[in-house]
C-alpha atoms as a PDB file:
ATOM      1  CA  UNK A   1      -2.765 -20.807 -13.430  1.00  0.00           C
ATOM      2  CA  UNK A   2      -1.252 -17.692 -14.760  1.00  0.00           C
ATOM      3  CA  UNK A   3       0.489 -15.187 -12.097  1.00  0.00           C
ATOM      4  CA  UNK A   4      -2.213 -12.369 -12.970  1.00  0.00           C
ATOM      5  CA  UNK A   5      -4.774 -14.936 -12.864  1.00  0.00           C
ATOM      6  CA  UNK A   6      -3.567 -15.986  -9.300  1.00  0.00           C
ATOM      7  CA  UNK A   7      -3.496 -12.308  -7.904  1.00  0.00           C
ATOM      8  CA  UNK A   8      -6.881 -11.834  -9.194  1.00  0.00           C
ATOM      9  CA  UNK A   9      -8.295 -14.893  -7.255  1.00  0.00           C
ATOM     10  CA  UNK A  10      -6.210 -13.558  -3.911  1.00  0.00           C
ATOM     11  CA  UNK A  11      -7.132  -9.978  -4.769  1.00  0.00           C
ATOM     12  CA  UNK A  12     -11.053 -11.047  -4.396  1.00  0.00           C
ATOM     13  CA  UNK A  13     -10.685 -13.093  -1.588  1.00  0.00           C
ATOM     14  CA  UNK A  14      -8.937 -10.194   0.348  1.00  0.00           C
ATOM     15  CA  UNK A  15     -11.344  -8.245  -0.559  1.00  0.00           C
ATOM     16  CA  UNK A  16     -14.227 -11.153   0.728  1.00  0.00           C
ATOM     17  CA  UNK A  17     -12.114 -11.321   4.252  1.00  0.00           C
ATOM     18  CA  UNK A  18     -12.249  -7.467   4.717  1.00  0.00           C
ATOM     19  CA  UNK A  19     -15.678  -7.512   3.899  1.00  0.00           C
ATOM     20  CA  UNK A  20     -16.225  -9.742   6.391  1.00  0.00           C
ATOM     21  CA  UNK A  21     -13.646  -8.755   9.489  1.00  0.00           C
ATOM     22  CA  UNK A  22     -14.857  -8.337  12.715  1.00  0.00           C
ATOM     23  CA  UNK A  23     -11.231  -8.015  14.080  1.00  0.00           C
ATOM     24  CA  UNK A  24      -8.872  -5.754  12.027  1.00  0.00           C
ATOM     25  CA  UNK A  25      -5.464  -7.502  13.055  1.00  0.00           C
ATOM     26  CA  UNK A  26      -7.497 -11.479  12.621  1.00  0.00           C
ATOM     27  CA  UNK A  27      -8.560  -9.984   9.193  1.00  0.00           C
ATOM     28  CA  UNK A  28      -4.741  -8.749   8.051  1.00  0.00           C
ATOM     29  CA  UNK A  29      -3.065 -11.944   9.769  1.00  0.00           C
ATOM     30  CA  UNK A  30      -5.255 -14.098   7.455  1.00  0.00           C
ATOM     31  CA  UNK A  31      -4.547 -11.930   4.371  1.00  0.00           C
ATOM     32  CA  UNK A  32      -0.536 -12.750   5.483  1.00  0.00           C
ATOM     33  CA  UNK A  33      -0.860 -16.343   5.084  1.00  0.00           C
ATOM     34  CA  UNK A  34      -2.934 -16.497   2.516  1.00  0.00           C
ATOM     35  CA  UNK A  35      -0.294 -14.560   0.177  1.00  0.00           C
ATOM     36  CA  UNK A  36       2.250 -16.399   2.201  1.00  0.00           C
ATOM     37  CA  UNK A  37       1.135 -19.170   1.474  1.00  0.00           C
ATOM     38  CA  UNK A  38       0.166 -18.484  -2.022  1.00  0.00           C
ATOM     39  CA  UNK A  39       2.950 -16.648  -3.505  1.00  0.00           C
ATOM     40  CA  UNK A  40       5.593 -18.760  -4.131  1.00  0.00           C
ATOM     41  CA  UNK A  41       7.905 -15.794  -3.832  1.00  0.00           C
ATOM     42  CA  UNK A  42       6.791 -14.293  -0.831  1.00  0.00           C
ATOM     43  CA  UNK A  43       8.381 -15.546   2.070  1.00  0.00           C
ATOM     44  CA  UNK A  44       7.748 -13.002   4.354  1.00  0.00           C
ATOM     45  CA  UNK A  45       4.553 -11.077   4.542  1.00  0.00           C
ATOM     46  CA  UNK A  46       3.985  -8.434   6.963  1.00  0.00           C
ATOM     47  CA  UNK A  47       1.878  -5.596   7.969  1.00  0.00           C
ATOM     48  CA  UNK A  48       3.805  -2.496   9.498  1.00  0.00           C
ATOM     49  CA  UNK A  49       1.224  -0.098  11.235  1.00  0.00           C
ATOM     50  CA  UNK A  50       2.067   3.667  11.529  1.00  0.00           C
ATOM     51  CA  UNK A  51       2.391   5.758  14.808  1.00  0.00           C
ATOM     52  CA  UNK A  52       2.297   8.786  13.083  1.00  0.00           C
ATOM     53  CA  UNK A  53       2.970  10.831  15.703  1.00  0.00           C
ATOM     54  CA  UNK A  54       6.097   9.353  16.756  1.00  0.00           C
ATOM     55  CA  UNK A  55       7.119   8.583  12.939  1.00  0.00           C
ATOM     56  CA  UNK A  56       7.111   5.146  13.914  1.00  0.00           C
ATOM     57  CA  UNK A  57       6.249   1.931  11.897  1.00  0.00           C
ATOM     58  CA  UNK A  58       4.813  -0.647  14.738  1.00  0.00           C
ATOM     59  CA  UNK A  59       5.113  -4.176  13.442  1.00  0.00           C
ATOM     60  CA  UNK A  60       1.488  -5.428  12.817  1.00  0.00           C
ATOM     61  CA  UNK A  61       0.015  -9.033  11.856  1.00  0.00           C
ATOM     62  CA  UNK A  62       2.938 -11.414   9.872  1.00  0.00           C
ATOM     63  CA  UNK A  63       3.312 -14.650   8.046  1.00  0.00           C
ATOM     64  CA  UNK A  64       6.667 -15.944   7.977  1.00  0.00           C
ATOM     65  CA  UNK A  65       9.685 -15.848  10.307  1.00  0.00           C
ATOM     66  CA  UNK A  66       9.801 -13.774  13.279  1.00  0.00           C
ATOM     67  CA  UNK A  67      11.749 -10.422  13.176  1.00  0.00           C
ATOM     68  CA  UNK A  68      13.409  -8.232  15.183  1.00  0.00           C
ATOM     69  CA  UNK A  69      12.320  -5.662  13.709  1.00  0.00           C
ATOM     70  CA  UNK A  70       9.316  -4.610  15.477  1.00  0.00           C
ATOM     71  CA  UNK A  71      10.117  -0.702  15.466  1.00  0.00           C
ATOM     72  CA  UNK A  72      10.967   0.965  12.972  1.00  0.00           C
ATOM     73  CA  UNK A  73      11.314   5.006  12.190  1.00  0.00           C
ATOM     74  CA  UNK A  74      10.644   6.684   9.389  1.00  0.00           C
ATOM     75  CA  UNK A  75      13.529   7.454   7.192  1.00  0.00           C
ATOM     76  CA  UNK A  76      14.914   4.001   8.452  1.00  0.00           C
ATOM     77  CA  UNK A  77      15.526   1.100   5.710  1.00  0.00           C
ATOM     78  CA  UNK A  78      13.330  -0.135   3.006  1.00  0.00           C
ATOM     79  CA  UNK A  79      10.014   0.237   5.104  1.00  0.00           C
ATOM     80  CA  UNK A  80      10.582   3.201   6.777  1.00  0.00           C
ATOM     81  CA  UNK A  81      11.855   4.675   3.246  1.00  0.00           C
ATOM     82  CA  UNK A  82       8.113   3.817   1.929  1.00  0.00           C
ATOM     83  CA  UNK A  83       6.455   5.170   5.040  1.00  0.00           C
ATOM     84  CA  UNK A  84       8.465   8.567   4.887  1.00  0.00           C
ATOM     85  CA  UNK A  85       7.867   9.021   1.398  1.00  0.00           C
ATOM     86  CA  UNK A  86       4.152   7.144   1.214  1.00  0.00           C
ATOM     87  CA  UNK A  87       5.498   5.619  -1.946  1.00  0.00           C
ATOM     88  CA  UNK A  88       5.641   1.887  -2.995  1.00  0.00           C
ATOM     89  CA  UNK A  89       9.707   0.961  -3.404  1.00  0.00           C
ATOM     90  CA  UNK A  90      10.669  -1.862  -4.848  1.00  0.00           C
ATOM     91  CA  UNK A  91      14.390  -3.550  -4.041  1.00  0.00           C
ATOM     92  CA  UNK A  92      15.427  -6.458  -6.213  1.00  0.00           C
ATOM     93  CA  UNK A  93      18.266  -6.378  -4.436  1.00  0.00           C
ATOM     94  CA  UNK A  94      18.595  -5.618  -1.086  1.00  0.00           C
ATOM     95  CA  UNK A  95      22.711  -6.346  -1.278  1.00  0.00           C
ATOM     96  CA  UNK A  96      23.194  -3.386  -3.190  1.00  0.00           C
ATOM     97  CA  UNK A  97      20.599  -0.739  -0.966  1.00  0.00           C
ATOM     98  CA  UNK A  98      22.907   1.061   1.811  1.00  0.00           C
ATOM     99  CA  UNK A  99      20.040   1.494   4.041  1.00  0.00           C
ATOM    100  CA  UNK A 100      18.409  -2.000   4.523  1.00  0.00           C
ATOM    101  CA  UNK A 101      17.658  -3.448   7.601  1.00  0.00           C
ATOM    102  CA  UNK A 102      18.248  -7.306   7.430  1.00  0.00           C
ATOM    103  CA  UNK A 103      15.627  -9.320   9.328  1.00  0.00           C
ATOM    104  CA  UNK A 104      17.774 -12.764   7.725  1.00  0.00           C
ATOM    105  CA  UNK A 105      20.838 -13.595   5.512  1.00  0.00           C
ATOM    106  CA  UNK A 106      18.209 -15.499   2.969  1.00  0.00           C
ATOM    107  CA  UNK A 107      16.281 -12.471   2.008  1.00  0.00           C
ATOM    108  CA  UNK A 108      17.032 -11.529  -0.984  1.00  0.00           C
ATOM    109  CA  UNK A 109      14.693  -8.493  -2.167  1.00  0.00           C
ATOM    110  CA  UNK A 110      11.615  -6.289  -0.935  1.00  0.00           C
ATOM    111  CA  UNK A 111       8.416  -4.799  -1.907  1.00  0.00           C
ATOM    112  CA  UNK A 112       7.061  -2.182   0.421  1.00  0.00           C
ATOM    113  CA  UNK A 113       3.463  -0.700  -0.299  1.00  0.00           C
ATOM    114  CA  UNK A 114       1.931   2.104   1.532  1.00  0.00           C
ATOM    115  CA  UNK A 115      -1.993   1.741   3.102  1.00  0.00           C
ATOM    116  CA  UNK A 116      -3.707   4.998   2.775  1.00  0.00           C
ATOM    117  CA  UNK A 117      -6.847   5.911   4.528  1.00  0.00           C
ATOM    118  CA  UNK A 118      -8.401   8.696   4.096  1.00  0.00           C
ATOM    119  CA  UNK A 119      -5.176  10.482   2.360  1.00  0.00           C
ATOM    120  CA  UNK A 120      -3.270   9.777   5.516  1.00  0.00           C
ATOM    121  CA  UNK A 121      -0.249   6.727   5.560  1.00  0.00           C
ATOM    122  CA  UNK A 122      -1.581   4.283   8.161  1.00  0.00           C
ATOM    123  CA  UNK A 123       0.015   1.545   6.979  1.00  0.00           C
ATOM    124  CA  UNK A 124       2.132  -0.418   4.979  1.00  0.00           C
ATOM    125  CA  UNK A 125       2.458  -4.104   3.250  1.00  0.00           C
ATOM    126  CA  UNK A 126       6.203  -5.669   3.377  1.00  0.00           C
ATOM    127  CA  UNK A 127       7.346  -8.515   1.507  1.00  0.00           C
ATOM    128  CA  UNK A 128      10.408 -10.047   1.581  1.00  0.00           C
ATOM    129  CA  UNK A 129      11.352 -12.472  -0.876  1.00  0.00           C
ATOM    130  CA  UNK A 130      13.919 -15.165  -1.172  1.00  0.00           C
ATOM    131  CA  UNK A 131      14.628 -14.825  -4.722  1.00  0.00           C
ATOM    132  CA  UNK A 132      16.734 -11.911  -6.639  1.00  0.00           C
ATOM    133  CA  UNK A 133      14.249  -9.459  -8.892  1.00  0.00           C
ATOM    134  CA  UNK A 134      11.267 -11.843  -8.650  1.00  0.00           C
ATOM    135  CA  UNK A 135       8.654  -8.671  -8.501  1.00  0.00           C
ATOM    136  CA  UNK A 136       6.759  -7.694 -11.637  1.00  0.00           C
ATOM    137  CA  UNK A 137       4.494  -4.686 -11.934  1.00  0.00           C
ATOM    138  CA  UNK A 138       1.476  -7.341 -11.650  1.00  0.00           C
ATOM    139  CA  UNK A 139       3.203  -8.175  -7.850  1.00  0.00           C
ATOM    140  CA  UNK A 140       3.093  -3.794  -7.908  1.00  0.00           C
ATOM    141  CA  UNK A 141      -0.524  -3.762  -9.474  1.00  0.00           C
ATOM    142  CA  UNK A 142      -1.877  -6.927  -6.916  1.00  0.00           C
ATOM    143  CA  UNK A 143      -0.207  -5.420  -3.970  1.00  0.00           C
ATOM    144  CA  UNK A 144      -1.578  -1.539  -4.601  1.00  0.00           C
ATOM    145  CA  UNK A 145      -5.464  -3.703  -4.491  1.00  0.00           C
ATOM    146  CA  UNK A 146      -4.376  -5.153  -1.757  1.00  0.00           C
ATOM    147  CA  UNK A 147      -3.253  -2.141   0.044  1.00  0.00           C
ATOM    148  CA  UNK A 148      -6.435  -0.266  -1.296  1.00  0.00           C
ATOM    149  CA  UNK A 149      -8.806  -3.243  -0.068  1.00  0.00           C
ATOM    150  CA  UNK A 150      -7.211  -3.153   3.558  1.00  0.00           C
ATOM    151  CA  UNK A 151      -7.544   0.647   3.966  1.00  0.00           C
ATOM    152  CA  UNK A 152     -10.907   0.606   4.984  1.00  0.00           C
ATOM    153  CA  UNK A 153      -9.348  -1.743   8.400  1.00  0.00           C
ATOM    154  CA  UNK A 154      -8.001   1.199   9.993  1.00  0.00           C
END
């Protein structure tokens, strides 16, 4: 199967466990080991939730190892970069960014995609990978669906 063929099948069946959540965090830990599980490189996949008053990212539902990360404020590494400026980044290689926060020695590189509901940053999508520069735009294209299809969680 292709890569954009694969995202398209996970993209639907997000969108079929949102559809059917009864439990918002049940519904996003599910969605984290399916890609987990799926995406050969994603080895991390996490859900950071925002406390927007305190400009604090909240570590949500995971797949993967655990961190220590569980707080982290805006303006702080790659995720609280992404939160701060509700933009998508994308590392291929975390080595070279001065402010990354390393959960472990094997990660590699990062994707980080914002969850907006109703114009406001709730959320975000973090994905560490094991691998140098594996993300493509369709990893950028199947991760903004992804981040749309969750919105409507929160």
């Amino acid at each position: 199967m292709t890569e954009a063929g694969l995202f398209g099948e996970l993209l639907e069946r997000v969108e079929e466990r949102v559809a059917g959540a009864s439990d918002r965090d049940e519904a996003l830990r599910a969605i984290c080991r399916l890609l987990e599980r799926r995406v050969a490189h994603y080895d991390w996949v996490g859900f950071y939730l925002a406390d927007t008053d305190g400009r604090t990212l909240l570590l949500g539902p995971f797949a993967g190892a655990p961190t220590e990360h569980v707080r982290i404020a805006f303006g702080e590494g790659i995720c609280g970069q992404a939160a701060e400026r509700e933009q998508t980044l994308v590392v291929q290689d975390v080595s070279k960014e001065t402010n990354y926060l390393s959960c472990s020695p094997h990660v590699r590189s990062e994707i980080v995609v914002p969850v907006l509901a109703g114009g406001r940053f709730v959320a975000e999508i973090d994905i560490d990978s094991h691998e140098l520069s594996p993300f493509s735009d369709d990893d950028r294209a199947f991760l903004d669906g992804v981040a749309k299809a969750v919105s409507v969680l929160f």
